[in-house]
C-alpha atoms as a PDB file:
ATOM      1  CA  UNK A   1     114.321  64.190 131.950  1.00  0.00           C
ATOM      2  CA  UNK A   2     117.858  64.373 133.550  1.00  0.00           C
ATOM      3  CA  UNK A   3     119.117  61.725 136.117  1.00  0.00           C
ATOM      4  CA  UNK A   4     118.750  64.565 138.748  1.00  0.00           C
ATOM      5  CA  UNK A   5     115.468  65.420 137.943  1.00  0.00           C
ATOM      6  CA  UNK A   6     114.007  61.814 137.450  1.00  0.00           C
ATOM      7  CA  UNK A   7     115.931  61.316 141.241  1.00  0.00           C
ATOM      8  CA  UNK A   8     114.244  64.533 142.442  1.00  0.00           C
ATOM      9  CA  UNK A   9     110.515  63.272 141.114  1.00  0.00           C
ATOM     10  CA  UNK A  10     111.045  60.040 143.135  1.00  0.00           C
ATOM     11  CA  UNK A  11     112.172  61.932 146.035  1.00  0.00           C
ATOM     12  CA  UNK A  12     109.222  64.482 146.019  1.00  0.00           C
ATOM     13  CA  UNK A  13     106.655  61.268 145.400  1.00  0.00           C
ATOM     14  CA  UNK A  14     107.649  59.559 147.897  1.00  0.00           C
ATOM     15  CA  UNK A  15     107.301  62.497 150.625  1.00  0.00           C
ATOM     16  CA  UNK A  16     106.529  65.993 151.022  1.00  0.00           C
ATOM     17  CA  UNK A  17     109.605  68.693 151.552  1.00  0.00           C
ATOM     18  CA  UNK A  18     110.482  71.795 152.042  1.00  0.00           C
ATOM     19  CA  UNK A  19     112.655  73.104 149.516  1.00  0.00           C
ATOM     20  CA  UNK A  20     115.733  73.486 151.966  1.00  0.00           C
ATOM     21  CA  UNK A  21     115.511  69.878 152.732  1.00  0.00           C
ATOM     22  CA  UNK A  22     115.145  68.739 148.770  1.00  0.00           C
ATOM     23  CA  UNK A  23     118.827  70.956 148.536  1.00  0.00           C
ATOM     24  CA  UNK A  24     120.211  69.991 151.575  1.00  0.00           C
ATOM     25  CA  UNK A  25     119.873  66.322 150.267  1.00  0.00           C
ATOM     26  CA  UNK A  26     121.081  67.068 147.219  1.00  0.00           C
ATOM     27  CA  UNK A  27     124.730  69.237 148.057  1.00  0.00           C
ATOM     28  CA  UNK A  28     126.463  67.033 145.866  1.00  0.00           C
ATOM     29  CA  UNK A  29     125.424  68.269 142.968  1.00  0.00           C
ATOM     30  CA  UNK A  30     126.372  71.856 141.474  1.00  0.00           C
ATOM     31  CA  UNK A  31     124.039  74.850 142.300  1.00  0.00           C
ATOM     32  CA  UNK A  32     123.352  75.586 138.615  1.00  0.00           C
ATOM     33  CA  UNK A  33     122.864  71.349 137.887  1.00  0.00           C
ATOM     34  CA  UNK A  34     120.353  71.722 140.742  1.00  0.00           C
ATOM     35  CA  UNK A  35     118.858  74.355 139.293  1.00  0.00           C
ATOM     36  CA  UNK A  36     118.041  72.875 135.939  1.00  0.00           C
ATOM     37  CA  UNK A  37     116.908  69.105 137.273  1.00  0.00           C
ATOM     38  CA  UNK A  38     114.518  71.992 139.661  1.00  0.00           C
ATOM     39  CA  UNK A  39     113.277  73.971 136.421  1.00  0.00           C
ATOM     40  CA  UNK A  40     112.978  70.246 134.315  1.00  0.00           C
ATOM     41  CA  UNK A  41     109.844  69.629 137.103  1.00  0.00           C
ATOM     42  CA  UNK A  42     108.445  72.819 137.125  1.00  0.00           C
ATOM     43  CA  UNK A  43     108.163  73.119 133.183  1.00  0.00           C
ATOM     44  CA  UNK A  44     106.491  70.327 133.587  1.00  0.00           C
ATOM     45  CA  UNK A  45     103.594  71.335 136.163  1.00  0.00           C
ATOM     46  CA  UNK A  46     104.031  68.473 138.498  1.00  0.00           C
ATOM     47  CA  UNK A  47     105.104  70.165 141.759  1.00  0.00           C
ATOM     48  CA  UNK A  48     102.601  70.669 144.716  1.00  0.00           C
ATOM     49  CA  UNK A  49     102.540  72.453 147.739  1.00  0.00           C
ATOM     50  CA  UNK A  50     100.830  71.094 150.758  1.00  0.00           C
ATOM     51  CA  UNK A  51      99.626  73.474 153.626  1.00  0.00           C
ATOM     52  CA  UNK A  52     102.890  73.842 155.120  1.00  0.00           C
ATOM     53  CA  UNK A  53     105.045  74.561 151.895  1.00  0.00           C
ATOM     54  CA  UNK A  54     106.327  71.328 151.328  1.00  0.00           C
ATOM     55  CA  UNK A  55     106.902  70.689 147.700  1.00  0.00           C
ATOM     56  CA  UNK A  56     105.472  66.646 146.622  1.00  0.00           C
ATOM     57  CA  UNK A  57     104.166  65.207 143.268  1.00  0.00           C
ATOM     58  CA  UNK A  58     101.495  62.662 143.394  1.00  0.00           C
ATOM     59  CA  UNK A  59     102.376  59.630 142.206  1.00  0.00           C
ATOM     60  CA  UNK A  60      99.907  58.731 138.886  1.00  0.00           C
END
């Protein structure tokens, strides 16, 4: 897993966002680098969505 996407994971465990707010915190970083660290956690099926949208992954 990339440093951006391991950073993501802990971002998204420790709470719930909307996607806008996971890019907003993250405008450093290239469109298409965000884009891959985003596709790393979704290959791996560990994004939720609460009732509102926000994306989180439950910490194991």
């Amino acid at each position: 897993m990339s440093p951006l996407a391991t950073n993501l994971k802990a971002s998204l465990e420790a709470e719930a966002k909307q996607f806008h707010d996971v890019v907003d915190d993250n405008m450093e970083v290239s469109w298409p680098e965000f884009l891959r660290a985003w596709g790393e956690l979704r290959e791996i099926d560990i994004l939720k969505r609460d009732d509102e949208g926000a994306y989180y992954i439950e910490k194991k």
